[in-house]
N, C-alpha and C. Protein backbone atom coordinates (compact mmCIF):
# COMPACT_ATOMS: atom_id res chain seq x y z
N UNK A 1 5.57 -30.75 -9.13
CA UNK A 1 4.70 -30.03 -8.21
C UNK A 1 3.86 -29.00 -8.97
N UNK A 2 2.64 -28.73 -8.69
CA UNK A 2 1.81 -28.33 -9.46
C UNK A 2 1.70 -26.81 -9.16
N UNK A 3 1.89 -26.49 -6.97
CA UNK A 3 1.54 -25.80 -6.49
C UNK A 3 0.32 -25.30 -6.38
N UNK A 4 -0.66 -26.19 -6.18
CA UNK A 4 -1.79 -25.52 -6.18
C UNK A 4 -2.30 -26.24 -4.40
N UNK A 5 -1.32 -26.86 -3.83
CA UNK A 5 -1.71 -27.33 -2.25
C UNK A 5 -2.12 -26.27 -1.26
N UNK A 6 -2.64 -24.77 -1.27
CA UNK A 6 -3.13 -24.22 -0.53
C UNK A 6 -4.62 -23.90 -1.33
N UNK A 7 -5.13 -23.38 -2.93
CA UNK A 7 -6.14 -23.94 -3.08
C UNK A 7 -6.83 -25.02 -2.97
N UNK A 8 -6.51 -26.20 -2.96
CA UNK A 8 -6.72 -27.44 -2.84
C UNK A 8 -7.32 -27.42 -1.50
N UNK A 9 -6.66 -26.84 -0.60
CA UNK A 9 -6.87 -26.93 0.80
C UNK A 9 -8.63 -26.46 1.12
N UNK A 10 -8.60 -25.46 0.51
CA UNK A 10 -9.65 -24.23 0.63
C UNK A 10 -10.97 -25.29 -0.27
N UNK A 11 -10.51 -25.50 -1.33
CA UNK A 11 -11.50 -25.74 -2.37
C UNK A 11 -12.40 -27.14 -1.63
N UNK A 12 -11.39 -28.00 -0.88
CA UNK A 12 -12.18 -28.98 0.43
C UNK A 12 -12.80 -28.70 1.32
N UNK A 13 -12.82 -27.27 1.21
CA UNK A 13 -13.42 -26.87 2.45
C UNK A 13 -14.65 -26.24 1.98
N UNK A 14 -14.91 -26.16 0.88
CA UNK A 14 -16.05 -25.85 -0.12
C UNK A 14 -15.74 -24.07 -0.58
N UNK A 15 -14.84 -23.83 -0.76
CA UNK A 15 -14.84 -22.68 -0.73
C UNK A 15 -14.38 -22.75 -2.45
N UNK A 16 -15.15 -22.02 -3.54
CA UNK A 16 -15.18 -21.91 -4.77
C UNK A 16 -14.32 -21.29 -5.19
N UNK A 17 -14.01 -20.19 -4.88
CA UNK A 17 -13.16 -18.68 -5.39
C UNK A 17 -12.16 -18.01 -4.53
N UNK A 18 -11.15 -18.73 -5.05
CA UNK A 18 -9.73 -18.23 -4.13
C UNK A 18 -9.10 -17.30 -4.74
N UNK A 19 -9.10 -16.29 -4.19
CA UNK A 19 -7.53 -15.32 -5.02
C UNK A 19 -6.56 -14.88 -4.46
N UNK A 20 -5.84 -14.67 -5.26
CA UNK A 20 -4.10 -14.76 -4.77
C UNK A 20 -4.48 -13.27 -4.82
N UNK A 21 -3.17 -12.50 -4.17
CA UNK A 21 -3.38 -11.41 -3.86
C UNK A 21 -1.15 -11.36 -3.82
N UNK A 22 -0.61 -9.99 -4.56
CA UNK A 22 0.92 -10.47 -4.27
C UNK A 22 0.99 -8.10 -4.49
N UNK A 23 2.26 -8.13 -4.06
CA UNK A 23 2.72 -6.68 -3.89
C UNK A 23 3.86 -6.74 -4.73
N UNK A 24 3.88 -5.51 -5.76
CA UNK A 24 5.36 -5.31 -6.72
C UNK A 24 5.56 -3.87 -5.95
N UNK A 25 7.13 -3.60 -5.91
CA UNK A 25 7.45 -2.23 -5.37
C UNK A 25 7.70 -1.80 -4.49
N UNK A 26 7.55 -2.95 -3.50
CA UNK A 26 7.96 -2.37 -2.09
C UNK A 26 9.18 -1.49 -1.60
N UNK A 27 9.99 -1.93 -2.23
CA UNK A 27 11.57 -1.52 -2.18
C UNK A 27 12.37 -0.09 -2.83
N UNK A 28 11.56 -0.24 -4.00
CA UNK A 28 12.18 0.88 -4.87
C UNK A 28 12.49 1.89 -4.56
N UNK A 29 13.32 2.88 -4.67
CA UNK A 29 13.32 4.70 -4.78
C UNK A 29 12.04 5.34 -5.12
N UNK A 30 11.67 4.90 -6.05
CA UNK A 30 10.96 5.90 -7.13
C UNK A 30 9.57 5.06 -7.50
N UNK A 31 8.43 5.35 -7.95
CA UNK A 31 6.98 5.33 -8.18
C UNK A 31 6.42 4.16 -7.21
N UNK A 32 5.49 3.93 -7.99
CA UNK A 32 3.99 3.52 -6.89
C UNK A 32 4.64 1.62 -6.00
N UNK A 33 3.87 1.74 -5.47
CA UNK A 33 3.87 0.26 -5.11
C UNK A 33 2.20 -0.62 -5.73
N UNK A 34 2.42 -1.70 -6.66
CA UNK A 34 1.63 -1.96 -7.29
C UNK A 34 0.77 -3.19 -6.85
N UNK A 35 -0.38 -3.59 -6.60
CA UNK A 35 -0.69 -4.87 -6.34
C UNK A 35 -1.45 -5.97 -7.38
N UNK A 36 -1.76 -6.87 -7.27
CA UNK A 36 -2.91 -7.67 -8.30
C UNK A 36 -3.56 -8.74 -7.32
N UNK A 37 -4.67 -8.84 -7.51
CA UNK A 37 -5.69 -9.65 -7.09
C UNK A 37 -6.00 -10.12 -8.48
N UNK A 38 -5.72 -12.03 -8.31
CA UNK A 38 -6.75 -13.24 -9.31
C UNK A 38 -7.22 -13.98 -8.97
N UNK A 39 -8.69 -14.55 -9.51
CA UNK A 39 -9.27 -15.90 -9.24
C UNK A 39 -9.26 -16.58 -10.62
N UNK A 40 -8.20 -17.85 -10.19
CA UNK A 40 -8.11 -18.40 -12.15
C UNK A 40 -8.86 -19.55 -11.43
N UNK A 41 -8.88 -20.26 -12.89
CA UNK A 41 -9.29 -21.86 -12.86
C UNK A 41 -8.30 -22.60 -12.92
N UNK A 42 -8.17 -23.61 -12.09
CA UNK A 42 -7.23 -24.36 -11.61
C UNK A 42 -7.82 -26.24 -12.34
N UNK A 43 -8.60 -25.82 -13.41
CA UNK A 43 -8.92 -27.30 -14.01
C UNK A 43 -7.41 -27.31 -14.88
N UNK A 44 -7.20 -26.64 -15.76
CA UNK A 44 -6.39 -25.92 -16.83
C UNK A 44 -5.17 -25.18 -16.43
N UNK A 45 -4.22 -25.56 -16.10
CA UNK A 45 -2.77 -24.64 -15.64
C UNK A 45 -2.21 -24.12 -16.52
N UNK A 46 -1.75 -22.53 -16.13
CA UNK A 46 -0.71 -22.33 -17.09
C UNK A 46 0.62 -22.97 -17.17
N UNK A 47 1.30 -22.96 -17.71
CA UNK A 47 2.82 -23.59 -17.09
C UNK A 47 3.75 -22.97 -17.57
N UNK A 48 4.47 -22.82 -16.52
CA UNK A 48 5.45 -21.89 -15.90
C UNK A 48 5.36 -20.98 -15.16
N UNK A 49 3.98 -20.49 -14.41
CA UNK A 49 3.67 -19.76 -13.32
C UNK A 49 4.63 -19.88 -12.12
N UNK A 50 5.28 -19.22 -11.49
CA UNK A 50 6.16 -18.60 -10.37
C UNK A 50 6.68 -17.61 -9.79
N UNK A 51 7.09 -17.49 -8.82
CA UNK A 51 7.77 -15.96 -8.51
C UNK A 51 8.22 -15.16 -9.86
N UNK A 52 7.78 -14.04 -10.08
CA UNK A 52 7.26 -13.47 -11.20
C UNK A 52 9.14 -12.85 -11.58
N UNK A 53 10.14 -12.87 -10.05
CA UNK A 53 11.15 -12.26 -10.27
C UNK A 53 12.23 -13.66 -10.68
N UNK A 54 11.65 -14.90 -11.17
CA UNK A 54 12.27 -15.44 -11.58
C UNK A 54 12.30 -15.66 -12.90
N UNK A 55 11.50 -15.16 -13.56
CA UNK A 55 10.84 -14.78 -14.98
C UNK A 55 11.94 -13.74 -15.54
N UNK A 56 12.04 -14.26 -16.95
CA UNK A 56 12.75 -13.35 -17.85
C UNK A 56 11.23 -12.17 -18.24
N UNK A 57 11.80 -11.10 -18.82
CA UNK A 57 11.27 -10.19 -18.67
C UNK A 57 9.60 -10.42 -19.84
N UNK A 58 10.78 -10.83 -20.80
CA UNK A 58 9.88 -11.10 -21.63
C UNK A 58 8.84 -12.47 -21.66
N UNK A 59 9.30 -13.38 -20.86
CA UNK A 59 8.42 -14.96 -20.68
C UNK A 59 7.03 -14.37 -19.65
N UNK A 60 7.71 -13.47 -18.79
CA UNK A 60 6.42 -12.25 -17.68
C UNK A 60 5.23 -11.71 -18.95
N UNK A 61 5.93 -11.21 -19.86
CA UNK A 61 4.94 -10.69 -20.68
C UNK A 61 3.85 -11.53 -21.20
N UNK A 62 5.14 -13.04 -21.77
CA UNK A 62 3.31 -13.74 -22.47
C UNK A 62 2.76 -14.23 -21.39
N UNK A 63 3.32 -14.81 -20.03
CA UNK A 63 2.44 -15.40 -19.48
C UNK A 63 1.12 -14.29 -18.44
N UNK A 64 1.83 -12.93 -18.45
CA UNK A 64 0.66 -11.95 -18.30
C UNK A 64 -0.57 -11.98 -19.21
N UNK A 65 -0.35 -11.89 -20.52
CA UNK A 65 -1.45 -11.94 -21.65
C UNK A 65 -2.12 -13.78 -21.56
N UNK A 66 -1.64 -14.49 -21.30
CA UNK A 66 -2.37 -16.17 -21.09
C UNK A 66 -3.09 -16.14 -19.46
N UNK A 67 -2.74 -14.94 -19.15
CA UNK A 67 -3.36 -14.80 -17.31
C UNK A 67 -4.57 -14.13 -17.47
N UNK A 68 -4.48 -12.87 -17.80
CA UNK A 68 -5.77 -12.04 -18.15
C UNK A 68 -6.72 -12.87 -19.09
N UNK A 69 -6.51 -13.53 -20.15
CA UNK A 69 -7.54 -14.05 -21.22
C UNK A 69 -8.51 -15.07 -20.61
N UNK A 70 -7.68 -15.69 -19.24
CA UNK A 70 -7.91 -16.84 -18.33
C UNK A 70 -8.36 -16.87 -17.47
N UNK A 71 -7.95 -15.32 -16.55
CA UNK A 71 -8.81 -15.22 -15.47
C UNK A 71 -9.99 -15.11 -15.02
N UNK A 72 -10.23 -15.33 -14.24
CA UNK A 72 -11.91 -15.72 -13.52
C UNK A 72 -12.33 -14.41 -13.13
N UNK A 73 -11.54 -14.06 -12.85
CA UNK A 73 -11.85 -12.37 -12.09
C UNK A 73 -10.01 -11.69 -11.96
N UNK A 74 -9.45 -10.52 -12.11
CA UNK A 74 -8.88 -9.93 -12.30
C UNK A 74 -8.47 -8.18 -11.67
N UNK A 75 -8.00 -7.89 -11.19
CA UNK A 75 -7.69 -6.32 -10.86
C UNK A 75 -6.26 -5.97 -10.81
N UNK A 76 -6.51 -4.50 -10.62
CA UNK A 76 -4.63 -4.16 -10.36
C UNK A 76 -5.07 -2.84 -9.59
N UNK A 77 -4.06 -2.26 -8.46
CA UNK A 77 -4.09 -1.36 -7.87
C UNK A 77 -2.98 -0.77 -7.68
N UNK A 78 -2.95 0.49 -7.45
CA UNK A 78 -1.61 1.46 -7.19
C UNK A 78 -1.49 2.64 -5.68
N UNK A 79 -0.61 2.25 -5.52
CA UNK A 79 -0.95 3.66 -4.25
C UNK A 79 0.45 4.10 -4.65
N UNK A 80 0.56 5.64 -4.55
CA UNK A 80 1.34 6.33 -5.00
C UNK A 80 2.57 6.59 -4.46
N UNK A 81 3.64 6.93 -5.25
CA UNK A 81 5.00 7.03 -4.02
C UNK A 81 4.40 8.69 -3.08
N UNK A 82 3.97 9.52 -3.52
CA UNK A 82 3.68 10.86 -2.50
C UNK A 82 2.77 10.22 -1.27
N UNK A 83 1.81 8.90 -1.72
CA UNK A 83 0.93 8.50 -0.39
C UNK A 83 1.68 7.33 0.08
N UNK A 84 3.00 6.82 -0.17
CA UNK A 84 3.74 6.08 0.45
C UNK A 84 4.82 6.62 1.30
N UNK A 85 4.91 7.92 1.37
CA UNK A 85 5.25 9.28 2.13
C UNK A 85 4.85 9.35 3.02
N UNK A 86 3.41 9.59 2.77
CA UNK A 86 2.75 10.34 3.53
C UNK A 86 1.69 8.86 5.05
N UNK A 87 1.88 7.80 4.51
CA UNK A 87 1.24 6.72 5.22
C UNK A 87 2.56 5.81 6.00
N UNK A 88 3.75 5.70 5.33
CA UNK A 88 4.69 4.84 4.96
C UNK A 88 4.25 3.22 4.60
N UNK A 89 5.15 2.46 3.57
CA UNK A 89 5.01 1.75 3.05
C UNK A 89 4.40 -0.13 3.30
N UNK A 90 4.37 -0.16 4.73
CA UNK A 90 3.35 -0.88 5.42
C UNK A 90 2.12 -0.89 5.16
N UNK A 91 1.25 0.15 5.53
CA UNK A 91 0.59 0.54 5.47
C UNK A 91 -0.38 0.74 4.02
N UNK A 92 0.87 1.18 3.17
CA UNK A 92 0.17 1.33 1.80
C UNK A 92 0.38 0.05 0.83
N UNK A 93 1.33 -1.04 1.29
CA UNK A 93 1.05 -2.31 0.71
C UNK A 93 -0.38 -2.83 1.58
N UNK A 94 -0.67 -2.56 2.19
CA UNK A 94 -1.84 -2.93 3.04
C UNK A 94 -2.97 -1.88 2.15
N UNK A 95 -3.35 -0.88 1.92
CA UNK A 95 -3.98 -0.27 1.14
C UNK A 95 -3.77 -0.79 -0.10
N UNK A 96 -3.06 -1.02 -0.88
CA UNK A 96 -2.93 -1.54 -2.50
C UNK A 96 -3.53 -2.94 -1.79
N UNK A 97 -3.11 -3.84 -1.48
CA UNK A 97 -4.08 -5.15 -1.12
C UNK A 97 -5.30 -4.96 -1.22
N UNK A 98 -6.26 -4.43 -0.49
CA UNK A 98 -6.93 -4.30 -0.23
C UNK A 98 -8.25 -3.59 -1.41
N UNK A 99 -7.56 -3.22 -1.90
CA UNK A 99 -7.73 -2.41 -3.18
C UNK A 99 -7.82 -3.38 -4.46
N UNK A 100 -6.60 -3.74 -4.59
CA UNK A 100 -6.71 -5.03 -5.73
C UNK A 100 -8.37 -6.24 -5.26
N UNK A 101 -7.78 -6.41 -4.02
CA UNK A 101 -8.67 -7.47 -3.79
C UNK A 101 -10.54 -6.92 -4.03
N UNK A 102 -10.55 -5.97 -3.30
CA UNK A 102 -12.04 -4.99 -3.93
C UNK A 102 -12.56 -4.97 -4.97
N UNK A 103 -11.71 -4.45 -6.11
CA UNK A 103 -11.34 -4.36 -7.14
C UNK A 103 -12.02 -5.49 -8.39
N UNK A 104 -12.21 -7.09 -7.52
CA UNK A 104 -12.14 -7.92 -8.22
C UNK A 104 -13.82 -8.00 -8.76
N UNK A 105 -14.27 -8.48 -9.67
CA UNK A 105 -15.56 -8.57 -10.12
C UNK A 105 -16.39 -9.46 -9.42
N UNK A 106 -15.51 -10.86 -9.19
CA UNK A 106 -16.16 -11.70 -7.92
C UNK A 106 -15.29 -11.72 -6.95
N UNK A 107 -16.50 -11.83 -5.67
CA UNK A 107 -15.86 -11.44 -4.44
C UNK A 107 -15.50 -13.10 -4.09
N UNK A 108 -14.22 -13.16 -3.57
CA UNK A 108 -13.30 -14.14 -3.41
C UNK A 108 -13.59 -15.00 -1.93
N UNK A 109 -13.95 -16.24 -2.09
CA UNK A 109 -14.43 -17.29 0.07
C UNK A 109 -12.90 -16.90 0.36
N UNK A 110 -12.03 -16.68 -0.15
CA UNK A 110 -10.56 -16.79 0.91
C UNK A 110 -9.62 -16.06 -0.21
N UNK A 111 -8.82 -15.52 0.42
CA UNK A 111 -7.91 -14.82 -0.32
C UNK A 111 -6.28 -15.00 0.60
N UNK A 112 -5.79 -15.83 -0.94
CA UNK A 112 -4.23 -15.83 -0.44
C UNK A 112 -3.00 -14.99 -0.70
N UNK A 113 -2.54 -14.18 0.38
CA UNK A 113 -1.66 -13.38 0.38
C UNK A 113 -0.05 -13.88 0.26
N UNK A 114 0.69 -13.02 -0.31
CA UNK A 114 2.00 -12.99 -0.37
C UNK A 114 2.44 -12.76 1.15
N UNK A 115 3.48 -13.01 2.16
CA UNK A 115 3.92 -12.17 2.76
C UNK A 115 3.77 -12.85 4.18
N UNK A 116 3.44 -12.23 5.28
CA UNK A 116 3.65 -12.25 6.39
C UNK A 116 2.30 -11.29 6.73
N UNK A 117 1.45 -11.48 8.06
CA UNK A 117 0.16 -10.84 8.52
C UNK A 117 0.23 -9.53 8.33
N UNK A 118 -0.31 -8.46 7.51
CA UNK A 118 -0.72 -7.10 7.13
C UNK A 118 -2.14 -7.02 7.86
N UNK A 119 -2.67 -7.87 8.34
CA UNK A 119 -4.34 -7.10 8.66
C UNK A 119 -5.07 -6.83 7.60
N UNK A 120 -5.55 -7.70 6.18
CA UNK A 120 -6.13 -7.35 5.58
C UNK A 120 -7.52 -7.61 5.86
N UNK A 121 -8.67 -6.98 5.33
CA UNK A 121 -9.88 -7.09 5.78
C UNK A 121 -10.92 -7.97 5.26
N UNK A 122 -10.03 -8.76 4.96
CA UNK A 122 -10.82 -10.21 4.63
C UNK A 122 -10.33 -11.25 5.33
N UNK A 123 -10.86 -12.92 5.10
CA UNK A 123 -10.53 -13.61 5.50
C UNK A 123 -9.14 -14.20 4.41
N UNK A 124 -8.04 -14.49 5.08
CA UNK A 124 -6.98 -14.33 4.50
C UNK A 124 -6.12 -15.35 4.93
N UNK A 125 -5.12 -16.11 4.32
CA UNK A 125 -4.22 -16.98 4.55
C UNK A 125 -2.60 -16.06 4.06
N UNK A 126 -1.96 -16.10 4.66
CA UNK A 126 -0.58 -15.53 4.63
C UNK A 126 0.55 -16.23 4.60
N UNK A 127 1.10 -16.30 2.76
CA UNK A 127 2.20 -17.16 2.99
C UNK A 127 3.79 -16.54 2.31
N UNK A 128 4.34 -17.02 3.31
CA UNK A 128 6.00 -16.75 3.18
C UNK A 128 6.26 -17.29 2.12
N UNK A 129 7.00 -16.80 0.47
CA UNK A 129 7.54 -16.75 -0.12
C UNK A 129 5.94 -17.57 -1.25
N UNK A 130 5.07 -17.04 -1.26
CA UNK A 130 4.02 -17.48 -1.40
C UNK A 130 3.60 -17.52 -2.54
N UNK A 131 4.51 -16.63 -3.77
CA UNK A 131 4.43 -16.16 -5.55
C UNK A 131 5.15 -17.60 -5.94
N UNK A 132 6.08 -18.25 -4.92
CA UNK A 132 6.53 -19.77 -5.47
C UNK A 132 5.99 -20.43 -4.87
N UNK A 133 5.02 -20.31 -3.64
CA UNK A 133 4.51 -21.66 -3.44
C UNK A 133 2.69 -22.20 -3.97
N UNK A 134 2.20 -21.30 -4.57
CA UNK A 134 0.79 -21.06 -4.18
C UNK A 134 0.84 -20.43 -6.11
N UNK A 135 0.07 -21.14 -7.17
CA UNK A 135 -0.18 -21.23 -8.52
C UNK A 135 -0.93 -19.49 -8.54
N UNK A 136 -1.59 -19.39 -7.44
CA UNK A 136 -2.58 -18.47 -7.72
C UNK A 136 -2.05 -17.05 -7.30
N UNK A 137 -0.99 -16.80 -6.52
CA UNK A 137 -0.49 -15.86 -5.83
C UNK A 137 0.66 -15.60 -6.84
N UNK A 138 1.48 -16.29 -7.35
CA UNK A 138 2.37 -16.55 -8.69
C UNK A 138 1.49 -16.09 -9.78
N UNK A 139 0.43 -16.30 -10.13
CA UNK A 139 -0.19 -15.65 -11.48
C UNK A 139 -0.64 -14.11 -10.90
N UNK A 140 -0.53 -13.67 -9.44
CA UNK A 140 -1.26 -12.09 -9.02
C UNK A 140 0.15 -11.63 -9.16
N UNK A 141 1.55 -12.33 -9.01
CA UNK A 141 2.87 -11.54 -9.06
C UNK A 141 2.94 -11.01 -10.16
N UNK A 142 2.53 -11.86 -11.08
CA UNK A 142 3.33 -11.87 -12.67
C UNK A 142 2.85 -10.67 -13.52
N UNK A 143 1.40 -10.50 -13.03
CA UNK A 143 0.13 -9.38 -13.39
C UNK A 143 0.63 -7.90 -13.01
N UNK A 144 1.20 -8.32 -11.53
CA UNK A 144 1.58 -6.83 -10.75
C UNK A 144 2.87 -5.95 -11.33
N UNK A 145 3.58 -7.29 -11.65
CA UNK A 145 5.06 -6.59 -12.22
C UNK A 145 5.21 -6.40 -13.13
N UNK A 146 4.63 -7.10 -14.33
CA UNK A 146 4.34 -6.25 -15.85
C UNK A 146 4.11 -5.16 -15.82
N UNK A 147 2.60 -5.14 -15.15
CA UNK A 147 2.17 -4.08 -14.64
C UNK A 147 2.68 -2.59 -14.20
N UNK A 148 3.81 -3.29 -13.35
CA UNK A 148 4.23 -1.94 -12.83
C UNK A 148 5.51 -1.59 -13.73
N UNK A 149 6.40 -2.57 -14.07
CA UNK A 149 7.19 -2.51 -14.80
C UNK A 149 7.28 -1.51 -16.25
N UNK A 150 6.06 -1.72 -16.86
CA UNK A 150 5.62 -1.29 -17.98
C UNK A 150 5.26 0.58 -17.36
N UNK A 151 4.84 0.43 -16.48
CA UNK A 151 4.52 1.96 -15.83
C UNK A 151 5.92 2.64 -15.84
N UNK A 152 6.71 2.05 -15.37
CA UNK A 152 8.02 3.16 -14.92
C UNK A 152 8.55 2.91 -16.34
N UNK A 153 8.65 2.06 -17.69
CA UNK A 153 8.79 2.35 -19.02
C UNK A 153 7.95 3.45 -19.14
N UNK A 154 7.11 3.61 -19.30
CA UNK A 154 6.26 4.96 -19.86
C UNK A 154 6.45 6.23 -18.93
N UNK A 155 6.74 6.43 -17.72
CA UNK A 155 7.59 7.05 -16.69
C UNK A 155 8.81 7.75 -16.92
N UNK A 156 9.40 6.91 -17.79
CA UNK A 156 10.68 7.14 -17.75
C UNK A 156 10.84 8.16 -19.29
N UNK A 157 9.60 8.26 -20.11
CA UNK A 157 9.48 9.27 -20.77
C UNK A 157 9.27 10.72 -20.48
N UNK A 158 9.07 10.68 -19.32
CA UNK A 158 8.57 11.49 -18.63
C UNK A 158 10.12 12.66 -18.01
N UNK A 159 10.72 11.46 -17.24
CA UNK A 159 12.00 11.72 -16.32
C UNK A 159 13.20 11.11 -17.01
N UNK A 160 13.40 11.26 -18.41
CA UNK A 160 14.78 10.39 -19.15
C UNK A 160 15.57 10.76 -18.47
N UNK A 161 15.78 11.35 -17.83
CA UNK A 161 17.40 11.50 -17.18
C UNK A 161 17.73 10.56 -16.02
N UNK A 162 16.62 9.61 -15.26
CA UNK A 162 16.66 8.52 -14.16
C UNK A 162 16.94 7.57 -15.02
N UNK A 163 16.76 6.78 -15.63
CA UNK A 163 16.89 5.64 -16.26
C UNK A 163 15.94 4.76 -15.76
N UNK A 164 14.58 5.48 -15.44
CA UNK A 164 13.68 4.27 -14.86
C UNK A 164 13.18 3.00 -15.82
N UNK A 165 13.28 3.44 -17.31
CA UNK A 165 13.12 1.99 -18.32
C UNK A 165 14.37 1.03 -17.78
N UNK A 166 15.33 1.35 -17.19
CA UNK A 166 16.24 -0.01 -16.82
C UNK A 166 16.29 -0.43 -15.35
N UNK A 167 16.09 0.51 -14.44
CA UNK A 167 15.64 0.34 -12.97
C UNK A 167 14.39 -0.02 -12.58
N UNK A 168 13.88 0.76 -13.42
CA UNK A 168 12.65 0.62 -12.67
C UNK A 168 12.17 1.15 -11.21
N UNK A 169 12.75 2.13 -11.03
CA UNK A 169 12.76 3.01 -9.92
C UNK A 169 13.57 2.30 -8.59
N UNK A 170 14.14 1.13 -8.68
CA UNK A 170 14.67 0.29 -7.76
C UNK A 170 16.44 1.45 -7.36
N UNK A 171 17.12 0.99 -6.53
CA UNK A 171 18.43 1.90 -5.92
C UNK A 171 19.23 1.25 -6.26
N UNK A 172 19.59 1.46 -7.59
CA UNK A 172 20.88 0.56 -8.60
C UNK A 172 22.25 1.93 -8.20
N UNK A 173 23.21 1.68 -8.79
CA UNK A 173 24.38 2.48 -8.09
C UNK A 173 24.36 3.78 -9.09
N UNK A 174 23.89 3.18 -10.37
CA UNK A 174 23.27 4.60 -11.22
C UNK A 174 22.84 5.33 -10.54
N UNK A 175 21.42 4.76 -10.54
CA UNK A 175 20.19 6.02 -9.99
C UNK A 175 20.46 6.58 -8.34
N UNK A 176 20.73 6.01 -8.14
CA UNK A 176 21.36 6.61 -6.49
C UNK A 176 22.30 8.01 -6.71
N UNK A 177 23.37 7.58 -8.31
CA UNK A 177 24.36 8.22 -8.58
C UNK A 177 23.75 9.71 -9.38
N UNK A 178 22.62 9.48 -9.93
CA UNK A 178 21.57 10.46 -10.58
C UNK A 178 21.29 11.22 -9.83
N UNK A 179 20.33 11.05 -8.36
CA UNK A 179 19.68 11.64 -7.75
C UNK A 179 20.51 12.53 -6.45
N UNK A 180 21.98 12.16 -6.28
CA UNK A 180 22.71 13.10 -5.96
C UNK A 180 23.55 13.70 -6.99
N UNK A 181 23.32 13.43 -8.00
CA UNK A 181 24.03 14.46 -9.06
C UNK A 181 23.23 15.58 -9.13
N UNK A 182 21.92 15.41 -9.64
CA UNK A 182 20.65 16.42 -10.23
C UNK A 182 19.29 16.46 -8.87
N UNK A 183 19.65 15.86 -8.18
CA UNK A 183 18.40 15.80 -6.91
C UNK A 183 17.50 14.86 -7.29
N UNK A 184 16.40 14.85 -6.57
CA UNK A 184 15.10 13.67 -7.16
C UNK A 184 13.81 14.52 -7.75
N UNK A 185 13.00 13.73 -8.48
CA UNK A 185 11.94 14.63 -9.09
C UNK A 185 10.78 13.83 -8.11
N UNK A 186 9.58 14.37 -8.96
CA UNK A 186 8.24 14.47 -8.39
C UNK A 186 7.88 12.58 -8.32
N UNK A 187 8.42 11.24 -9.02
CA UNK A 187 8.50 10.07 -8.49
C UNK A 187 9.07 9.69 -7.41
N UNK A 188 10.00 10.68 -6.84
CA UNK A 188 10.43 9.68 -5.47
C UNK A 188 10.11 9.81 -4.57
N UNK A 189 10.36 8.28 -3.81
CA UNK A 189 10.03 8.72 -2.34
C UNK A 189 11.06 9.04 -1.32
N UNK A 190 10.42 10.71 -0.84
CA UNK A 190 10.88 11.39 -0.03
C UNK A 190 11.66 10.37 1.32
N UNK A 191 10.30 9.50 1.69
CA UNK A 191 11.26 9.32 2.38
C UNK A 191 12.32 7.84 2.95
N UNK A 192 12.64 7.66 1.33
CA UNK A 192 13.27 6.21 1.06
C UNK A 192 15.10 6.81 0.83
N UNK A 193 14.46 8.06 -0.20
CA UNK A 193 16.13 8.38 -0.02
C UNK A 193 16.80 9.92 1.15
N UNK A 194 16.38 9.54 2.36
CA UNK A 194 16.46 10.73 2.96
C UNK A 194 18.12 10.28 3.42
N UNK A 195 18.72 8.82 3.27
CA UNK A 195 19.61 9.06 3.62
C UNK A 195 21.04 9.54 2.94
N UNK A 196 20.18 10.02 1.42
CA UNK A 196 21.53 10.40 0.62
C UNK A 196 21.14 11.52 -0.19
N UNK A 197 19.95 12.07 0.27
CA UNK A 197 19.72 13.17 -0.44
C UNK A 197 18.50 14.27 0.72
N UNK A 198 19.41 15.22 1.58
CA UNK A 198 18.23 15.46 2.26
C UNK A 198 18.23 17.36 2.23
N UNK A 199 16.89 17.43 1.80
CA UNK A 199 16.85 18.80 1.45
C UNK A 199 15.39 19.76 1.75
């Protein structure tokens, strides 16, 4: 399987420039929620494109660098854990979408989303578990989570005492165990851990 049966779909319908559109971060404790918008060429596959969380850490890396050199058009967006506070996190995966997808140099006939209906402000197809089913939404995962991944590494220079180079701001039994030891700093969200740290 190639996964490319929802471009395929589109591209019959004359529509040139599809991009995947996928969300890293939703879940975590701690920093941004990250998105990526791509339009690749689908003459030429990469191989091994998929849910980006089935990827060893390091196979994410080269096939990030064979994604960017390849892509047709490209972006990345961030909305912050203080404006994932302040909006809650619906909302601001719906803002990072929207953003990535903007973002892109060419503007995209259809854009395929990760997920379930957000209301994005394009014309949009929405698919459930969609980084494995859809070549193009799988190469916007792989982009997003390097991406963000690599952020909470350089982050975590910042805050060494979280261990965000091994979490990654996610609620491992460590960092849970951190942030009621010493409290939370200026990455978390207020209000993800209100139920074990409220002050």
């Amino acid at each position: 399987m190639d996964n490319l049966e929802y471009e395929r779909k589109y591209y019959a319908k004359g529509k040139k420039f599809v991009a995947g559109v996928d969300e890293v971060g939703r879940g975590p404790l701690a920093g941004p929620v990250v998105c990526a918008a791509v339009i690749m060429p689908t003459d030429e596959l990469i191989d091994g494109i998929t849910d980006s969380k089935k990827l060893s850490a390091g196979k994410r890396e080269r096939l990030d660098k064979i994604i960017r050199e390849k892509a047709i058009a490209l972006s990345v967006f961030a909305v912050s854990e203080k404006e994932i506070d302040e909006i809650n996190i619906l909302q601001a995966v719906k803002k990072c979408m929207t953003g990535a997808v903007n973002g892109l140099s060419v503007k995209p006939d259809i854009v395929l989303a990760d997920g379930v209906n957000i209301g994005l402000p394009f014309e949009t197809e929405y698919i459930v578990k969609g980084d494995f089913k859809s070549y193009t939404i799988g190469c916007a995962s792989i982009v997003a989570k390097v991406y963000r991944d690599n952020l909470m590494t350089e982050l975590a220079k910042e805050f060494p005492e979280y261990g965000f180079d091994k979490h990654k701001g996610y609620g491992t039994a460590a960092h849970i165990g951190k942030i009621r030891e010493i409290g939370p700093c200026s990455l978390h969200r207020k209000t993800f851990i209100k139920n074990f740290w409220a002050k």
